[in-house]
PDB file of N, CA and C in Angstrom:
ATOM      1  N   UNK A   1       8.891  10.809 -15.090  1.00  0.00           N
ATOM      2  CA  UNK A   1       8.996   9.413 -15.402  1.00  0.00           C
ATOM      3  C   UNK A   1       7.888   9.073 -16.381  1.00  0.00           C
ATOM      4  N   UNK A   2       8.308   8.258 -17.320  1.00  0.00           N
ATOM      5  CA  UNK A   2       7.376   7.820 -18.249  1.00  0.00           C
ATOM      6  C   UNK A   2       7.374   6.502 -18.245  1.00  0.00           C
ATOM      7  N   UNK A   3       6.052   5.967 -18.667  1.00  0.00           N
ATOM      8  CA  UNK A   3       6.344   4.300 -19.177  1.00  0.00           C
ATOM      9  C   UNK A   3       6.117   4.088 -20.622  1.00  0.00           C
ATOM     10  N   UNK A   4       6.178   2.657 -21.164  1.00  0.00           N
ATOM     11  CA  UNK A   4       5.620   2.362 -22.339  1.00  0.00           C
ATOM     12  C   UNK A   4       5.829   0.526 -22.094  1.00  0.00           C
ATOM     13  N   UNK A   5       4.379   0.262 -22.963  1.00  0.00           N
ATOM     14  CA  UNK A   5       4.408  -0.953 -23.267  1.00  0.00           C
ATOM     15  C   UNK A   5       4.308  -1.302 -24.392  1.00  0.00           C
ATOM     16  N   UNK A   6       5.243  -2.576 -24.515  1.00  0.00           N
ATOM     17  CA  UNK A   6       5.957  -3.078 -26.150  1.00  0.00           C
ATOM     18  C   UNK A   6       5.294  -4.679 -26.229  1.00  0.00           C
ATOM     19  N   UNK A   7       4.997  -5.101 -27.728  1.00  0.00           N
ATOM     20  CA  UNK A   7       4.969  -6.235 -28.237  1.00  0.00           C
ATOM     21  C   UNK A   7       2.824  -6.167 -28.543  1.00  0.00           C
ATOM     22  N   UNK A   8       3.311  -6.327 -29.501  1.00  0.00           N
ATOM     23  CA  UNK A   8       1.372  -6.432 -30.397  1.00  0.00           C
ATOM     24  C   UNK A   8       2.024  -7.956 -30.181  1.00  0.00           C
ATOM     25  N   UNK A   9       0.508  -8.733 -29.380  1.00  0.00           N
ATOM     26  CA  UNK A   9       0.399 -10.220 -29.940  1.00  0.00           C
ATOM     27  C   UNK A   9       1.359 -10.842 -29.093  1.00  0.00           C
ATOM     28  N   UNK A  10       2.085 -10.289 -28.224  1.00  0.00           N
ATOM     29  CA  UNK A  10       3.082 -11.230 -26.669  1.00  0.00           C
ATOM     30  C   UNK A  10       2.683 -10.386 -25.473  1.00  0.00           C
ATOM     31  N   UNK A  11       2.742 -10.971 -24.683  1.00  0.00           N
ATOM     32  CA  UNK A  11       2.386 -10.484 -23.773  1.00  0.00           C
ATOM     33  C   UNK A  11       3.733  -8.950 -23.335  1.00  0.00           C
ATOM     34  N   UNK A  12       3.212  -8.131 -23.029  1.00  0.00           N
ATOM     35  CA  UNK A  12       3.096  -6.344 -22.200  1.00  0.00           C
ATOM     36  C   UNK A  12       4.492  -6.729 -21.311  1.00  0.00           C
ATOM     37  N   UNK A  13       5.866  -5.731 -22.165  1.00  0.00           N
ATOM     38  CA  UNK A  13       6.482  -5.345 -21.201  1.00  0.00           C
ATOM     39  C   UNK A  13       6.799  -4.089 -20.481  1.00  0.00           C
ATOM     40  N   UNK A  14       6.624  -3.900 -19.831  1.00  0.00           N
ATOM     41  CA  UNK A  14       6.680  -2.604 -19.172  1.00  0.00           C
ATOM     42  C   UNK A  14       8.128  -1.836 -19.190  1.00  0.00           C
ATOM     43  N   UNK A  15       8.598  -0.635 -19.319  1.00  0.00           N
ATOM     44  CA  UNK A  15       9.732   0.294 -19.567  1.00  0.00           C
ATOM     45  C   UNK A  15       9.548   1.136 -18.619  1.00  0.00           C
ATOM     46  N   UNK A  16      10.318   1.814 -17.818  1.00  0.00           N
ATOM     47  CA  UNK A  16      10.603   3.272 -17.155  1.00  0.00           C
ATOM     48  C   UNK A  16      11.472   3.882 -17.695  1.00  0.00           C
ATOM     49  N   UNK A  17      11.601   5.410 -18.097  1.00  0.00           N
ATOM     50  CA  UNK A  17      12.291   6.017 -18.243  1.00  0.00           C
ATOM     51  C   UNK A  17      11.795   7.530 -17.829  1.00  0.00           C
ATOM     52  N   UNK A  18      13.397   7.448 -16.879  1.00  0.00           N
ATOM     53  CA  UNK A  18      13.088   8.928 -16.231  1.00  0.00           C
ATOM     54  C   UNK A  18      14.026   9.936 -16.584  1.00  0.00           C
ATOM     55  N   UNK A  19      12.941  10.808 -16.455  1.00  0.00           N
ATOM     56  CA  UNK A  19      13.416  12.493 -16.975  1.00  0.00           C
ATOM     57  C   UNK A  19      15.014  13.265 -16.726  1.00  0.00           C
ATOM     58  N   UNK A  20      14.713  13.171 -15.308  1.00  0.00           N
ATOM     59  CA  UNK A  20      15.711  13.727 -14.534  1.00  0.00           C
ATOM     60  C   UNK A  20      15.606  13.107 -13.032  1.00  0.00           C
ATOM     61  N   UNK A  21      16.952  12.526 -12.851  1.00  0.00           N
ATOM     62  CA  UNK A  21      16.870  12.354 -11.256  1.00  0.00           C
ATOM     63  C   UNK A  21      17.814  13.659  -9.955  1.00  0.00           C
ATOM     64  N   UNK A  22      16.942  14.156  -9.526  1.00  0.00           N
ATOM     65  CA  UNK A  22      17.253  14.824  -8.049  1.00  0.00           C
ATOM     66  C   UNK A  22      18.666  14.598  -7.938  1.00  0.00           C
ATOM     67  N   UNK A  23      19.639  15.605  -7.475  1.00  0.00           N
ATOM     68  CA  UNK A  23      20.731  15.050  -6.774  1.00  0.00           C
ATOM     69  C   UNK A  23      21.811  14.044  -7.561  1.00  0.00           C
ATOM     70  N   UNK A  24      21.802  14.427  -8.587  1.00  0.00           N
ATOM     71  CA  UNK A  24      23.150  13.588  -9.297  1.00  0.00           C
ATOM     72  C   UNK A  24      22.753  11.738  -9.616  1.00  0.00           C
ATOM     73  N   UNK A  25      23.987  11.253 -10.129  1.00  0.00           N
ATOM     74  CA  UNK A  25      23.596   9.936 -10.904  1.00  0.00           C
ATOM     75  C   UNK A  25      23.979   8.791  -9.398  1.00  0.00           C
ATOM     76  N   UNK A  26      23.906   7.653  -9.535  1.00  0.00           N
ATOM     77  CA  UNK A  26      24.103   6.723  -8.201  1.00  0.00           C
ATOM     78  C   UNK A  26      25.353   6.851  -7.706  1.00  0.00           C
ATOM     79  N   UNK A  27      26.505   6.985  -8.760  1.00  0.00           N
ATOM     80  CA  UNK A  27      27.829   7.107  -8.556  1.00  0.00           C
ATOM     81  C   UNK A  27      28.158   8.440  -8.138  1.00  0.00           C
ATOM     82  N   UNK A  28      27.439   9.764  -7.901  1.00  0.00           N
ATOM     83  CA  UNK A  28      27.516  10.621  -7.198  1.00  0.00           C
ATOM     84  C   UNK A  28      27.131  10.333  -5.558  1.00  0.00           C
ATOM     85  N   UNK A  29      26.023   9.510  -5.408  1.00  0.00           N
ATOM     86  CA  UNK A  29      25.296   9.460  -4.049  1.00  0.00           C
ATOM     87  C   UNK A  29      26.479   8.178  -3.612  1.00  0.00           C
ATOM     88  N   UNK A  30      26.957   7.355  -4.161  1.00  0.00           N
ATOM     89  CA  UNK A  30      27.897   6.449  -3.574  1.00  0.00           C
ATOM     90  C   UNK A  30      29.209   6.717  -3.415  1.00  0.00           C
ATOM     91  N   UNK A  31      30.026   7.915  -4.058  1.00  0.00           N
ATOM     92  CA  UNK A  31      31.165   8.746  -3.723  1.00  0.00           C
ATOM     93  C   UNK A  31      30.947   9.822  -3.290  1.00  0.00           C
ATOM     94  N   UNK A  32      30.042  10.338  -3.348  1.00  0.00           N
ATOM     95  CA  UNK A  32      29.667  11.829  -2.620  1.00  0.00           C
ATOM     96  C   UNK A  32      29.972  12.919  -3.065  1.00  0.00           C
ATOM     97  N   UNK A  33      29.979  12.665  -4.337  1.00  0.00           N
ATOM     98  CA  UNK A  33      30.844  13.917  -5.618  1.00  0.00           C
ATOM     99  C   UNK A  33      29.831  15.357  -5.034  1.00  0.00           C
ATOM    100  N   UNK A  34      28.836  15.183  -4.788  1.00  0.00           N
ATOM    101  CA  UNK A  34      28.007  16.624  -4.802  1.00  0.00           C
ATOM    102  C   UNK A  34      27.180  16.866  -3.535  1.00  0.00           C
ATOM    103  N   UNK A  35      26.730  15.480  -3.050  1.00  0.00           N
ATOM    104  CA  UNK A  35      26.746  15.951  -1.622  1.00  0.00           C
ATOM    105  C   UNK A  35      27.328  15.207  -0.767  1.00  0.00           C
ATOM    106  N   UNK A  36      28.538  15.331   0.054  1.00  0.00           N
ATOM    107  CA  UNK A  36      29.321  14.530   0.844  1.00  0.00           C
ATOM    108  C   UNK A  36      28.478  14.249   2.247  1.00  0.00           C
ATOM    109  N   UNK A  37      27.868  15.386   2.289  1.00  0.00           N
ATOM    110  CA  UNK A  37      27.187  14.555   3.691  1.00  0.00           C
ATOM    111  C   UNK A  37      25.889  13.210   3.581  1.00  0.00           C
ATOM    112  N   UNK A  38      25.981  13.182   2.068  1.00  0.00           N
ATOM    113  CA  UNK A  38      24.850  12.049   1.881  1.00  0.00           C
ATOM    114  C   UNK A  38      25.708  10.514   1.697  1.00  0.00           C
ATOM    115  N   UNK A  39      26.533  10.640   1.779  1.00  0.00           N
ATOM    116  CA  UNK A  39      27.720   9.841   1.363  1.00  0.00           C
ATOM    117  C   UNK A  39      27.139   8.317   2.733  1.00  0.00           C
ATOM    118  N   UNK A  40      26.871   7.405   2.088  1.00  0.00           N
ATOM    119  CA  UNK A  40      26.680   6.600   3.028  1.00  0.00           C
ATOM    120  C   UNK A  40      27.990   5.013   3.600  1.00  0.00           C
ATOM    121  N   UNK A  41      27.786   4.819   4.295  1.00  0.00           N
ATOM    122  CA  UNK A  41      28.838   3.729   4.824  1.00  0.00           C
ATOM    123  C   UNK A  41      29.047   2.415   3.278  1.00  0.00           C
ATOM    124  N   UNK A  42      30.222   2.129   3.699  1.00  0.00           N
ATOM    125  CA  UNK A  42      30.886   0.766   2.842  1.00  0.00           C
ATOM    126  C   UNK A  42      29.787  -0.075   2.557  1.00  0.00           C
ATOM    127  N   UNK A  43      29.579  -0.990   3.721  1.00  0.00           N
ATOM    128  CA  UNK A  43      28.136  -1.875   3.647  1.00  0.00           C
ATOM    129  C   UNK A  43      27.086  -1.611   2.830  1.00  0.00           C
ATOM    130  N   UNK A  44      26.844  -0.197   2.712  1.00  0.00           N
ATOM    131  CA  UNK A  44      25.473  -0.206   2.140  1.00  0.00           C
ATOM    132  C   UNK A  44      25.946   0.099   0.601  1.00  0.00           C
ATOM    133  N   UNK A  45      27.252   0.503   0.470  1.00  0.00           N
ATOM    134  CA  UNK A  45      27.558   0.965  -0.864  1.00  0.00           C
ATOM    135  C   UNK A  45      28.006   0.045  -1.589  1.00  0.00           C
ATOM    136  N   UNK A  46      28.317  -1.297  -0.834  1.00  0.00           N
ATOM    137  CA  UNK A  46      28.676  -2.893  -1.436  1.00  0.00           C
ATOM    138  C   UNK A  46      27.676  -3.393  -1.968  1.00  0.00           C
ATOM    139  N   UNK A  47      26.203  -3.254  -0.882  1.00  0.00           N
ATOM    140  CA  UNK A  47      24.938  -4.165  -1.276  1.00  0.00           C
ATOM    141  C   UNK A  47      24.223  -3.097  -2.098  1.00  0.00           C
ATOM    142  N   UNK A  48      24.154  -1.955  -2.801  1.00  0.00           N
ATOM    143  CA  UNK A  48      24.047  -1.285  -3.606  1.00  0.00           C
ATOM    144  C   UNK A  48      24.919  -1.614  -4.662  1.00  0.00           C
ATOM    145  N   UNK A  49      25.589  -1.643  -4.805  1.00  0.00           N
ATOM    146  CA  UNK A  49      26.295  -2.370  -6.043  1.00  0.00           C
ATOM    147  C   UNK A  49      26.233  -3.474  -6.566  1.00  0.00           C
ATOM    148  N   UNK A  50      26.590  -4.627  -5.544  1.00  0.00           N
ATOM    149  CA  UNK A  50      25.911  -6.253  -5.980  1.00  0.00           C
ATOM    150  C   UNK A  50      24.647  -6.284  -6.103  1.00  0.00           C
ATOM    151  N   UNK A  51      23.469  -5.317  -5.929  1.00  0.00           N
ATOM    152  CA  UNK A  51      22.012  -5.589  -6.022  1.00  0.00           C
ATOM    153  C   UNK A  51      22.140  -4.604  -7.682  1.00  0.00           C
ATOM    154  N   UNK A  52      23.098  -3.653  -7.946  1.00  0.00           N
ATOM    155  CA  UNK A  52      22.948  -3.303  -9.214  1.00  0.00           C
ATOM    156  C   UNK A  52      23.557  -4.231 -10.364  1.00  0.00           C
ATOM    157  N   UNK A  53      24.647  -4.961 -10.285  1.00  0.00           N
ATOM    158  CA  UNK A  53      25.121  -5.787 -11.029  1.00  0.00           C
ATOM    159  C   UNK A  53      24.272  -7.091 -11.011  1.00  0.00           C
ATOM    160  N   UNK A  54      23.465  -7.431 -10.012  1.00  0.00           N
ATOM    161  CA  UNK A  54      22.386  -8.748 -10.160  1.00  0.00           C
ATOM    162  C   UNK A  54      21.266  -8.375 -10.936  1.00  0.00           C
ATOM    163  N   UNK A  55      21.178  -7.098 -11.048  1.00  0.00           N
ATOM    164  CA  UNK A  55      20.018  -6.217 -12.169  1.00  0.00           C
ATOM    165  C   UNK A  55      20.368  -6.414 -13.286  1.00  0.00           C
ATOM    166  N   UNK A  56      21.331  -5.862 -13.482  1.00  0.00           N
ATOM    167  CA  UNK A  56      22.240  -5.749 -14.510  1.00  0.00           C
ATOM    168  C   UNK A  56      22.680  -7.122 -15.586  1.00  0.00           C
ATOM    169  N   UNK A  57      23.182  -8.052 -14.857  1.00  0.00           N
ATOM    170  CA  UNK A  57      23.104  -9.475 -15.038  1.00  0.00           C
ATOM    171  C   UNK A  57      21.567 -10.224 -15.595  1.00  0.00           C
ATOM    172  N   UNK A  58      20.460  -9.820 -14.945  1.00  0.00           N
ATOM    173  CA  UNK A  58      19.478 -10.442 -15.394  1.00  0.00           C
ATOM    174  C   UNK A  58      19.024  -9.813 -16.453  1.00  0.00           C
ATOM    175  N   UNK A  59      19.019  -8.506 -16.511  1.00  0.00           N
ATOM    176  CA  UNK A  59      18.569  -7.902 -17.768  1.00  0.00           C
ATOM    177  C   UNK A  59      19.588  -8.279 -18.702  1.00  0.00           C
ATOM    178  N   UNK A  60      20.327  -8.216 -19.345  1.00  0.00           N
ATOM    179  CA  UNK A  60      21.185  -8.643 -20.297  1.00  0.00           C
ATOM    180  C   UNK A  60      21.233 -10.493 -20.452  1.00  0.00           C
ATOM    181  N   UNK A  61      21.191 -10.841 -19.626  1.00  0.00           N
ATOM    182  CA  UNK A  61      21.712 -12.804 -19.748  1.00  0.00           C
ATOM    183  C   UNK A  61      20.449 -13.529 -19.478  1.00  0.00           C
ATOM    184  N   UNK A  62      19.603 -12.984 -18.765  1.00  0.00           N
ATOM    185  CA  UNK A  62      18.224 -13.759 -18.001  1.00  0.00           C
ATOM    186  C   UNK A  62      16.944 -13.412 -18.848  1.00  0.00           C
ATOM    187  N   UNK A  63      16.597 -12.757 -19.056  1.00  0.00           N
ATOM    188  CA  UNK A  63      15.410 -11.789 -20.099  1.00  0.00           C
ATOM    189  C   UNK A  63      15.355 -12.077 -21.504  1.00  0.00           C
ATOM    190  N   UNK A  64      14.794 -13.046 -21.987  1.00  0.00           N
ATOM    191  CA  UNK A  64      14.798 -13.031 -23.421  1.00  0.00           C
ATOM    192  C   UNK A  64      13.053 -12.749 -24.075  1.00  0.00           C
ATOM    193  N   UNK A  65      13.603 -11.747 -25.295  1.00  0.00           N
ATOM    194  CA  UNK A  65      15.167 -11.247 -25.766  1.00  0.00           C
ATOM    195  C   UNK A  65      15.544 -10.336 -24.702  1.00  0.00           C
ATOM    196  N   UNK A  66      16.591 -10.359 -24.804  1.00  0.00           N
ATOM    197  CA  UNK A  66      17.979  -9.230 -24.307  1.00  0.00           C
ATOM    198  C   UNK A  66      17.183  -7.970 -24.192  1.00  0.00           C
ATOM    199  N   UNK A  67      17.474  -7.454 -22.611  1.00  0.00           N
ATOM    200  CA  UNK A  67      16.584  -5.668 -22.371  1.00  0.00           C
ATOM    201  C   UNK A  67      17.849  -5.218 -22.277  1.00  0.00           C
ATOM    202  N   UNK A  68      18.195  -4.337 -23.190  1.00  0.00           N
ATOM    203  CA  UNK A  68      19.643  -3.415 -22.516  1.00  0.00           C
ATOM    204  C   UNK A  68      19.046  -1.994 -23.153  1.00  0.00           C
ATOM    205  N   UNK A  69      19.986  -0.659 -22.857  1.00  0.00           N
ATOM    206  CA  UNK A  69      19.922   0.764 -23.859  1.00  0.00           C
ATOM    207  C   UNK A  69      21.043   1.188 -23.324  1.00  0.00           C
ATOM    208  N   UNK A  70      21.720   1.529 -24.216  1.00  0.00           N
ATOM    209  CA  UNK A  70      23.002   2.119 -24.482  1.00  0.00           C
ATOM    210  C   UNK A  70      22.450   4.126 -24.668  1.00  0.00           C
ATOM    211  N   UNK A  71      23.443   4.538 -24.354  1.00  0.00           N
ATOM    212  CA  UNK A  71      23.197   5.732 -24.372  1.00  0.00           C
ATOM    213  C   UNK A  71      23.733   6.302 -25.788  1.00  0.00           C
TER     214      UNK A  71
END
């Protein structure tokens, strides 16, 4: 994991970007593509999702300017 901070003269935003994550992407650990026994219940895979789309939502519509990265 790395960081970096952006803007001479506004105040310091902070970035993460990581290398490699353990064990496949979220949509592996929430369908269980690679390990099924990690595969967790509905409930938690709902509020894992609405807590990623409320992320998701603020970074793009809430944050100005606009934080997004496209691959």
């Amino acid at each position: 994991m790395s960081s970096a901070a952006r803007g001479e003269g506004r105040p310091r935003r902070m970035m993460l970007a990581y290398d490699r994550i353990p064990n496949g992407s979220l949509q592996d650990a929430l369908l269980g593509w690679r390990c099924p026994e990690l595969v967790v219940e509905w409930p938690r895979r709902l509020a894992v999702t609405r807590d990623v789309a409320a992320s998701l939502h603020y970074l793009h519509s809430v944050v100005k300017p606009h934080q997004f990265r496209r691959r």
